[in-house]
PDB file of N, CA and C in Angstrom:
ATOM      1  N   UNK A   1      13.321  29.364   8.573  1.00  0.00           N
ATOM      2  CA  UNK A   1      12.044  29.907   8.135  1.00  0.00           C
ATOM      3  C   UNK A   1      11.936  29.914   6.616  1.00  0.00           C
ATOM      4  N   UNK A   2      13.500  29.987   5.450  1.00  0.00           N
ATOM      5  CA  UNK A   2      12.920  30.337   4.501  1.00  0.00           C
ATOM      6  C   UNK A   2      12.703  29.094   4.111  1.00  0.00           C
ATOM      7  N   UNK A   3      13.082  27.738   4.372  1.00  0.00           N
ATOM      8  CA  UNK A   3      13.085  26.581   4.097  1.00  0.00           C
ATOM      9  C   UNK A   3      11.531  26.164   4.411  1.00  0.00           C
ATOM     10  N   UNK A   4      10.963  26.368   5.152  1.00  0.00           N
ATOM     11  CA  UNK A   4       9.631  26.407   5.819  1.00  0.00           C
ATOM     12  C   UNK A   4       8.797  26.984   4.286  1.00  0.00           C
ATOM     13  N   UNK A   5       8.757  28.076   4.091  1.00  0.00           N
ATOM     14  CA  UNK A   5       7.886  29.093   3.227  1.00  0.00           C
ATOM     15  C   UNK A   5       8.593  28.391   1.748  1.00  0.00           C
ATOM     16  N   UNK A   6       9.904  28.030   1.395  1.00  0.00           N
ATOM     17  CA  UNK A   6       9.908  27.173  -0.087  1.00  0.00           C
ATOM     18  C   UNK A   6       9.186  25.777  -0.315  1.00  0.00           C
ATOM     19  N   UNK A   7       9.113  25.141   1.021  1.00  0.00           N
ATOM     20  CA  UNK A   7       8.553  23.865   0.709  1.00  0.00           C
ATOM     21  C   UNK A   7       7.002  24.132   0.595  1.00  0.00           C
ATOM     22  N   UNK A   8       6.095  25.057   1.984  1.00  0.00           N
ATOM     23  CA  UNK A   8       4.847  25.292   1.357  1.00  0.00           C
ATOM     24  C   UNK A   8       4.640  25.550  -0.264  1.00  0.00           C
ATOM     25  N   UNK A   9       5.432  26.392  -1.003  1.00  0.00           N
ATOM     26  CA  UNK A   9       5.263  26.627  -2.597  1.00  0.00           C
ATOM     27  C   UNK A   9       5.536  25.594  -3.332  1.00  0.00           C
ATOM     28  N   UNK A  10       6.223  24.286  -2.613  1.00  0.00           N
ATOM     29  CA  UNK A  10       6.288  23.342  -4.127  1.00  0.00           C
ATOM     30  C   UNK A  10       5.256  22.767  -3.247  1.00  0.00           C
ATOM     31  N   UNK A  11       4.657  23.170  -2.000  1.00  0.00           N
ATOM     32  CA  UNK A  11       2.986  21.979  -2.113  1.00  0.00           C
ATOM     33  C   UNK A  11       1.865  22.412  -2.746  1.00  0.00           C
ATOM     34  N   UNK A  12       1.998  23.674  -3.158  1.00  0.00           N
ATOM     35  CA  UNK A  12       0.952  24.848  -3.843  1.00  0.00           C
ATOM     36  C   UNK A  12       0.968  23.766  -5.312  1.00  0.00           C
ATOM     37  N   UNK A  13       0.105  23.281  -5.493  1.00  0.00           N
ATOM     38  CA  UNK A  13      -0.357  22.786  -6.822  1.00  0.00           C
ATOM     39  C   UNK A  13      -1.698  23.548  -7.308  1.00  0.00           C
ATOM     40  N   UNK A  14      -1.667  23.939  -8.381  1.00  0.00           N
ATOM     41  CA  UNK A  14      -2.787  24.063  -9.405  1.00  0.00           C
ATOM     42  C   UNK A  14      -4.292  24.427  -8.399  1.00  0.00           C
ATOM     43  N   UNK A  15      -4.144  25.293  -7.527  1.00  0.00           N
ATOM     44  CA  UNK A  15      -5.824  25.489  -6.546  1.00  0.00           C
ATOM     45  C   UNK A  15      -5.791  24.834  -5.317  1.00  0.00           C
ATOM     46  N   UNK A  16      -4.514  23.543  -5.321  1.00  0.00           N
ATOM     47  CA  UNK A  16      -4.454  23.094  -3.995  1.00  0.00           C
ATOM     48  C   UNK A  16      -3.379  22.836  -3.003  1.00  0.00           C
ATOM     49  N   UNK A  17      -4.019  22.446  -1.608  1.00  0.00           N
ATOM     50  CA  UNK A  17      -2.426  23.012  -0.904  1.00  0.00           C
ATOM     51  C   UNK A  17      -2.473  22.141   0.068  1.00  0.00           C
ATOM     52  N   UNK A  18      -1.148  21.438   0.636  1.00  0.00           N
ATOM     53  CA  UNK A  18      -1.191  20.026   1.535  1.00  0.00           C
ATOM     54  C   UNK A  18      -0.472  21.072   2.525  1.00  0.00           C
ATOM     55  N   UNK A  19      -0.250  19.606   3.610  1.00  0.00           N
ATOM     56  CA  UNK A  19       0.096  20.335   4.316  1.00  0.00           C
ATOM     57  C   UNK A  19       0.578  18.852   5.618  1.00  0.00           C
ATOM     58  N   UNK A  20       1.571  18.306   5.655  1.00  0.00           N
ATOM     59  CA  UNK A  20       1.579  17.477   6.414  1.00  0.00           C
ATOM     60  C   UNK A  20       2.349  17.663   7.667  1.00  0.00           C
ATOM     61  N   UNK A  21       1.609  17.368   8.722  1.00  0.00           N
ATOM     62  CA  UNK A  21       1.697  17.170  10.120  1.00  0.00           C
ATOM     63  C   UNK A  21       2.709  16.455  10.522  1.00  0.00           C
ATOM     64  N   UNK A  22       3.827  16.334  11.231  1.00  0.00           N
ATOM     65  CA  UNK A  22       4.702  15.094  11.045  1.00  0.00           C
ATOM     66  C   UNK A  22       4.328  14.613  12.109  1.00  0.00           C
ATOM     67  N   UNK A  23       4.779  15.163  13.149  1.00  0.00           N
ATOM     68  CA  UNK A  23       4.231  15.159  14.472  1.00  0.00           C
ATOM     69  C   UNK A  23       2.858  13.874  14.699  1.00  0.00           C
ATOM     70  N   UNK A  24       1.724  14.845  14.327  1.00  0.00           N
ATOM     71  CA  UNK A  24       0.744  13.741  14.491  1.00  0.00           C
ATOM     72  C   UNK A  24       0.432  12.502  13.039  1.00  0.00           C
ATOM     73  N   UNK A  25       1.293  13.198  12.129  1.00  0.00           N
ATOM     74  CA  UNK A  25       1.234  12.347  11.179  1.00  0.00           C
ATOM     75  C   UNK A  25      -0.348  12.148  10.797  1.00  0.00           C
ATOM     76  N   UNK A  26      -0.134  13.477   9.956  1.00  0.00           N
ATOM     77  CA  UNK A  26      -1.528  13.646   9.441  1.00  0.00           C
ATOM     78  C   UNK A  26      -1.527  14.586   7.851  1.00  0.00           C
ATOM     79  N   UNK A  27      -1.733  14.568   7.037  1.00  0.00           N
ATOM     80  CA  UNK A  27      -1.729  14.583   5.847  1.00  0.00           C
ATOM     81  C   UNK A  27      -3.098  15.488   5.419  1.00  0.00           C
ATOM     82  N   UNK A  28      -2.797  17.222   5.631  1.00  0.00           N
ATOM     83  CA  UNK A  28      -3.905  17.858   5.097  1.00  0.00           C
ATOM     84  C   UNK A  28      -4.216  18.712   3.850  1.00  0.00           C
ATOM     85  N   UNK A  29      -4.986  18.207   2.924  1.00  0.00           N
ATOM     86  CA  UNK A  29      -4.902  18.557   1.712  1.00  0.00           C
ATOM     87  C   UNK A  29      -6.500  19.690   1.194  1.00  0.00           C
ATOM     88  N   UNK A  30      -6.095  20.840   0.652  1.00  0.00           N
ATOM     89  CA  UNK A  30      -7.437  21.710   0.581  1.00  0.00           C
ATOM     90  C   UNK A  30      -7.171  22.088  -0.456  1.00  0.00           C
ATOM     91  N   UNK A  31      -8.753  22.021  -1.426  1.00  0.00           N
ATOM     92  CA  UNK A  31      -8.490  22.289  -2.777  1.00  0.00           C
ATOM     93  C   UNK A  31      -9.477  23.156  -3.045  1.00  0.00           C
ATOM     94  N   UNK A  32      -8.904  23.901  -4.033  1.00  0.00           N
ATOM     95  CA  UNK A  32      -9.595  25.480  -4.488  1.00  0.00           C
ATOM     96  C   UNK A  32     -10.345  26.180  -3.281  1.00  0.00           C
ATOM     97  N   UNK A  33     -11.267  27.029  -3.369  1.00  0.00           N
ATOM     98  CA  UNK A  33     -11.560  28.321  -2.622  1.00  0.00           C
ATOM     99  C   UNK A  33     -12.556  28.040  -1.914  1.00  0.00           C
ATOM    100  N   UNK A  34     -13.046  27.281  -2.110  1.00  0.00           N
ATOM    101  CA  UNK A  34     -14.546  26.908  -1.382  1.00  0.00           C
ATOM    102  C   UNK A  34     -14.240  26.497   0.217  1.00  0.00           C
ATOM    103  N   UNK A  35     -15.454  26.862   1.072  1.00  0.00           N
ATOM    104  CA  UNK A  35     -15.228  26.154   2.387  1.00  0.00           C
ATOM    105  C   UNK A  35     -16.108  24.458   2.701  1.00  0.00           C
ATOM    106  N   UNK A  36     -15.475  24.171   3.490  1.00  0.00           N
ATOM    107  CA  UNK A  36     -15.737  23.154   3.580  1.00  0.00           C
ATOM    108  C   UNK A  36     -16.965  23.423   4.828  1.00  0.00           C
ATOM    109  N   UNK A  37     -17.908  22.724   4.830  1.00  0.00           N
ATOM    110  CA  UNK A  37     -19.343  22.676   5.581  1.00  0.00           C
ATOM    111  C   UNK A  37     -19.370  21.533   5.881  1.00  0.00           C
ATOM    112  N   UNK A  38     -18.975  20.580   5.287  1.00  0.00           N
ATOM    113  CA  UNK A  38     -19.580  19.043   6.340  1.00  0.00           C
ATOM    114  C   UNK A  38     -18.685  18.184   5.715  1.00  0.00           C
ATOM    115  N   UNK A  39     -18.291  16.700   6.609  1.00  0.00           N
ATOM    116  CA  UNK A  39     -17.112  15.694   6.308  1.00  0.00           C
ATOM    117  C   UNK A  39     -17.694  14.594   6.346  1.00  0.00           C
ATOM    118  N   UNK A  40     -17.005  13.445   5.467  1.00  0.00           N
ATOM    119  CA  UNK A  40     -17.375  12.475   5.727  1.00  0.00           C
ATOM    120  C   UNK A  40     -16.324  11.187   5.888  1.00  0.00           C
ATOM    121  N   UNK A  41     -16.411  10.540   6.851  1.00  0.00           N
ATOM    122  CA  UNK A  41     -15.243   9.386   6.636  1.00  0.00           C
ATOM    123  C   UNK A  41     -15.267   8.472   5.525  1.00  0.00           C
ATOM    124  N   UNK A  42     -14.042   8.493   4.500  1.00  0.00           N
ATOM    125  CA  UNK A  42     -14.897   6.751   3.585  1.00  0.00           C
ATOM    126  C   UNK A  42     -13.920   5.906   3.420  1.00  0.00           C
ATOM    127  N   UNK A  43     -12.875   5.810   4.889  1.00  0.00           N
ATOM    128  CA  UNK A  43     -12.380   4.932   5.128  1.00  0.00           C
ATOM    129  C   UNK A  43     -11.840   4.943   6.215  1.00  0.00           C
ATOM    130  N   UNK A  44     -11.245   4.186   7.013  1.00  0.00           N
ATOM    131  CA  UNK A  44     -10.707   4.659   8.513  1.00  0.00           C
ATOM    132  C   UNK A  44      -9.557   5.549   8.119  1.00  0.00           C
ATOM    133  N   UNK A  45      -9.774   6.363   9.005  1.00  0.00           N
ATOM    134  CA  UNK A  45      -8.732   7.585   8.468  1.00  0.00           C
ATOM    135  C   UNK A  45      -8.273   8.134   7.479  1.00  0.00           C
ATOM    136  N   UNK A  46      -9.344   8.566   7.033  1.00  0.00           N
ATOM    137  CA  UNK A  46      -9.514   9.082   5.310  1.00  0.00           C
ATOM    138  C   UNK A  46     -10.739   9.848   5.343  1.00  0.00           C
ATOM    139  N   UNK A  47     -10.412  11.204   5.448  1.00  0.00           N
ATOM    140  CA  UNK A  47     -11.750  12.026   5.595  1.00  0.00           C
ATOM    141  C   UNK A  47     -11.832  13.284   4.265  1.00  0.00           C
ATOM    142  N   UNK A  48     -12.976  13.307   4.036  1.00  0.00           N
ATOM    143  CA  UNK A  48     -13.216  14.027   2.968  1.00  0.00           C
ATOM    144  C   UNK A  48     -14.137  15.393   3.447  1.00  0.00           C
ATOM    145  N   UNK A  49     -13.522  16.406   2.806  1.00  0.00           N
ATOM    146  CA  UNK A  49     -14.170  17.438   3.662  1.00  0.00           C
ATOM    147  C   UNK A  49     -15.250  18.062   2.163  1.00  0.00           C
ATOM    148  N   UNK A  50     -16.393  18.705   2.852  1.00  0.00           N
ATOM    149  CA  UNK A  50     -17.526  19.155   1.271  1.00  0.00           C
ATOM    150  C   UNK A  50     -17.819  19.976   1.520  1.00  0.00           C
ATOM    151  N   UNK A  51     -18.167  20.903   0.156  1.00  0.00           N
ATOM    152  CA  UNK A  51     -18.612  22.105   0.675  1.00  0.00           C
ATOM    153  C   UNK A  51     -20.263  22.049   0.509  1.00  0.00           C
ATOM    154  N   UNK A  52     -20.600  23.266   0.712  1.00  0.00           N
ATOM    155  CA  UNK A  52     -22.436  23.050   0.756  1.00  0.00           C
ATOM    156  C   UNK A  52     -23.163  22.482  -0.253  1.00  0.00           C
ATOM    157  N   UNK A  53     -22.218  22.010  -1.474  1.00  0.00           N
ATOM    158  CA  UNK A  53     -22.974  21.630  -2.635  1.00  0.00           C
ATOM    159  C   UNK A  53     -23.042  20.121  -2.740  1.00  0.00           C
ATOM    160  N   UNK A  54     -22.029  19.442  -1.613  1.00  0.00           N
ATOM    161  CA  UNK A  54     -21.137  18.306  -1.546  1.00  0.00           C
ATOM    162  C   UNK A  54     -20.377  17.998  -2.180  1.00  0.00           C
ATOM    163  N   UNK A  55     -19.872  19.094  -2.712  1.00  0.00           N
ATOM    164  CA  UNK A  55     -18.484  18.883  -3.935  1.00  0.00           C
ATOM    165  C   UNK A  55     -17.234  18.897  -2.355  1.00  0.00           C
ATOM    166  N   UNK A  56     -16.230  17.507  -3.284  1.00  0.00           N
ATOM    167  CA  UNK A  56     -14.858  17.770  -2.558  1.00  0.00           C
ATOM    168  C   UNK A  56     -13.977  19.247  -2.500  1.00  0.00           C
ATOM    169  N   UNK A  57     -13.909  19.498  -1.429  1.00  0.00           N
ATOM    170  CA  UNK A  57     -12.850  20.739  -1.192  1.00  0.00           C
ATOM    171  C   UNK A  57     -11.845  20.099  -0.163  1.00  0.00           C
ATOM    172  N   UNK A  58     -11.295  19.333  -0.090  1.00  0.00           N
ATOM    173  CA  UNK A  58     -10.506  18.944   1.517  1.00  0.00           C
ATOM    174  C   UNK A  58      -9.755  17.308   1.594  1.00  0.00           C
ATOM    175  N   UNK A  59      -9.416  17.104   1.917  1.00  0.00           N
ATOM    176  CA  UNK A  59      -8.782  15.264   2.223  1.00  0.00           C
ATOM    177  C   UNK A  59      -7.986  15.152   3.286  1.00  0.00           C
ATOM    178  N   UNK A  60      -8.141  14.716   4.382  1.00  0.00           N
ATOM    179  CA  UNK A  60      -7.237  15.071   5.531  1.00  0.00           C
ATOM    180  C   UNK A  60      -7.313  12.981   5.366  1.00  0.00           C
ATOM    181  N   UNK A  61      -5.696  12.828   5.506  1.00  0.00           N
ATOM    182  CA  UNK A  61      -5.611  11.152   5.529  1.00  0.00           C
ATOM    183  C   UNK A  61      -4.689  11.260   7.382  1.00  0.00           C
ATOM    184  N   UNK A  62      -5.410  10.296   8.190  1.00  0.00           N
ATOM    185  CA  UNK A  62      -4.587  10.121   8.926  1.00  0.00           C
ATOM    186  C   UNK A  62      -3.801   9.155   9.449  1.00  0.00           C
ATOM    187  N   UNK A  63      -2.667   8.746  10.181  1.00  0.00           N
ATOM    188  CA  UNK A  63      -1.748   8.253  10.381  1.00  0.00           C
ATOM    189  C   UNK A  63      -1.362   7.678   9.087  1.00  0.00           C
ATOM    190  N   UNK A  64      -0.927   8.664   8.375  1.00  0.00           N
ATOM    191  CA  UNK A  64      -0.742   8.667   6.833  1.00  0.00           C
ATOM    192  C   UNK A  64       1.009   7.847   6.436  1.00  0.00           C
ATOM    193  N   UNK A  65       2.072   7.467   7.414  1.00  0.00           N
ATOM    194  CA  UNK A  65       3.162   6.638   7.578  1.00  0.00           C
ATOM    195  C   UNK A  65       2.760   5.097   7.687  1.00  0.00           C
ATOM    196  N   UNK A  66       1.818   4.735   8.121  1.00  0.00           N
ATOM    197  CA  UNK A  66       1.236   3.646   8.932  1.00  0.00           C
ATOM    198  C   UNK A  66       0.473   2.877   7.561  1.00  0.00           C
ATOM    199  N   UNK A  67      -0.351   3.924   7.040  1.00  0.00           N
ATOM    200  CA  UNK A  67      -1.145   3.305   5.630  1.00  0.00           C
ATOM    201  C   UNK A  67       0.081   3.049   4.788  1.00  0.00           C
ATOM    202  N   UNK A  68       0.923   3.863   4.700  1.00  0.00           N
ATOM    203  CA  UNK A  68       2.001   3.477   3.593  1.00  0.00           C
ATOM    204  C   UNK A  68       2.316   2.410   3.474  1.00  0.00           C
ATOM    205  N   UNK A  69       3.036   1.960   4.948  1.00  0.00           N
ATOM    206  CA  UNK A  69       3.677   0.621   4.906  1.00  0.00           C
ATOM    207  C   UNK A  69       3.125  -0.423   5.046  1.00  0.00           C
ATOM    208  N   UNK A  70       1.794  -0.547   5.228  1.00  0.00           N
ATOM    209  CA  UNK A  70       0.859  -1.216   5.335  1.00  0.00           C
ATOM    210  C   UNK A  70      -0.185  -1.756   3.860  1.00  0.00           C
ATOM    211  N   UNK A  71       0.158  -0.545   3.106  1.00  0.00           N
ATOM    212  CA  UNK A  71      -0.586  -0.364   1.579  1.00  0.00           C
ATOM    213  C   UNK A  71      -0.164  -1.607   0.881  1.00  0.00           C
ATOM    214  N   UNK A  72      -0.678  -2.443  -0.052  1.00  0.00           N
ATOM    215  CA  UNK A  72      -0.361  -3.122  -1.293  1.00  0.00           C
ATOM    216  C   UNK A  72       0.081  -2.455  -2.151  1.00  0.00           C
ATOM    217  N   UNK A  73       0.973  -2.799  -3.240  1.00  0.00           N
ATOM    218  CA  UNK A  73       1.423  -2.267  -3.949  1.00  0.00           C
ATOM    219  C   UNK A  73       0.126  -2.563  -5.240  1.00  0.00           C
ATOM    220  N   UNK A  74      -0.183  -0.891  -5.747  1.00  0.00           N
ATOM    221  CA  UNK A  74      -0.933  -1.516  -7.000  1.00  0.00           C
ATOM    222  C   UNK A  74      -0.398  -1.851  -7.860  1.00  0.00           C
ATOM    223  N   UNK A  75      -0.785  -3.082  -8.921  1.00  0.00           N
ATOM    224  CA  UNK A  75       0.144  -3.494 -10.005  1.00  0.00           C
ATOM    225  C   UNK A  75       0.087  -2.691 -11.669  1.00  0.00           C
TER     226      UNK A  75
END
């Protein structure tokens, strides 16, 4: 458990907080305080979550192992 509760604190960055799924292999990321009200996909499995103003609060990437190895390397 305490291994559990140290790794959440080094995902605590600056207002935002991940959070990855291994299991379903899903990659959830929420930033600052705001709620999120509506999503949008803007890529296959790459969802952006907004709050009522349509400002980003959220990024959930999924089968987030799969894009990796699959990714180009940028140069």
């Amino acid at each position: 458990m305490e291994a559990a509760t140290a790794a959440e604190k080094r995902l605590r960055l600056r207002g935002a907080y991940a959070h990855y799924d291994e299991k379903g292999d899903v990659l959830y990321i929420h930033m600052g305080d705001h709620e999120a009200r509506d999503s949008m996909e803007i890529e296959d499995g790459v969802v952006v979550d907004l709050d009522e103003d349509k400002n980003p609060v959220g990024l959930t990437i999924i089968n987030l192992r799969q894009k990796i190895r699959t990714a180009k390397p940028q140069p």
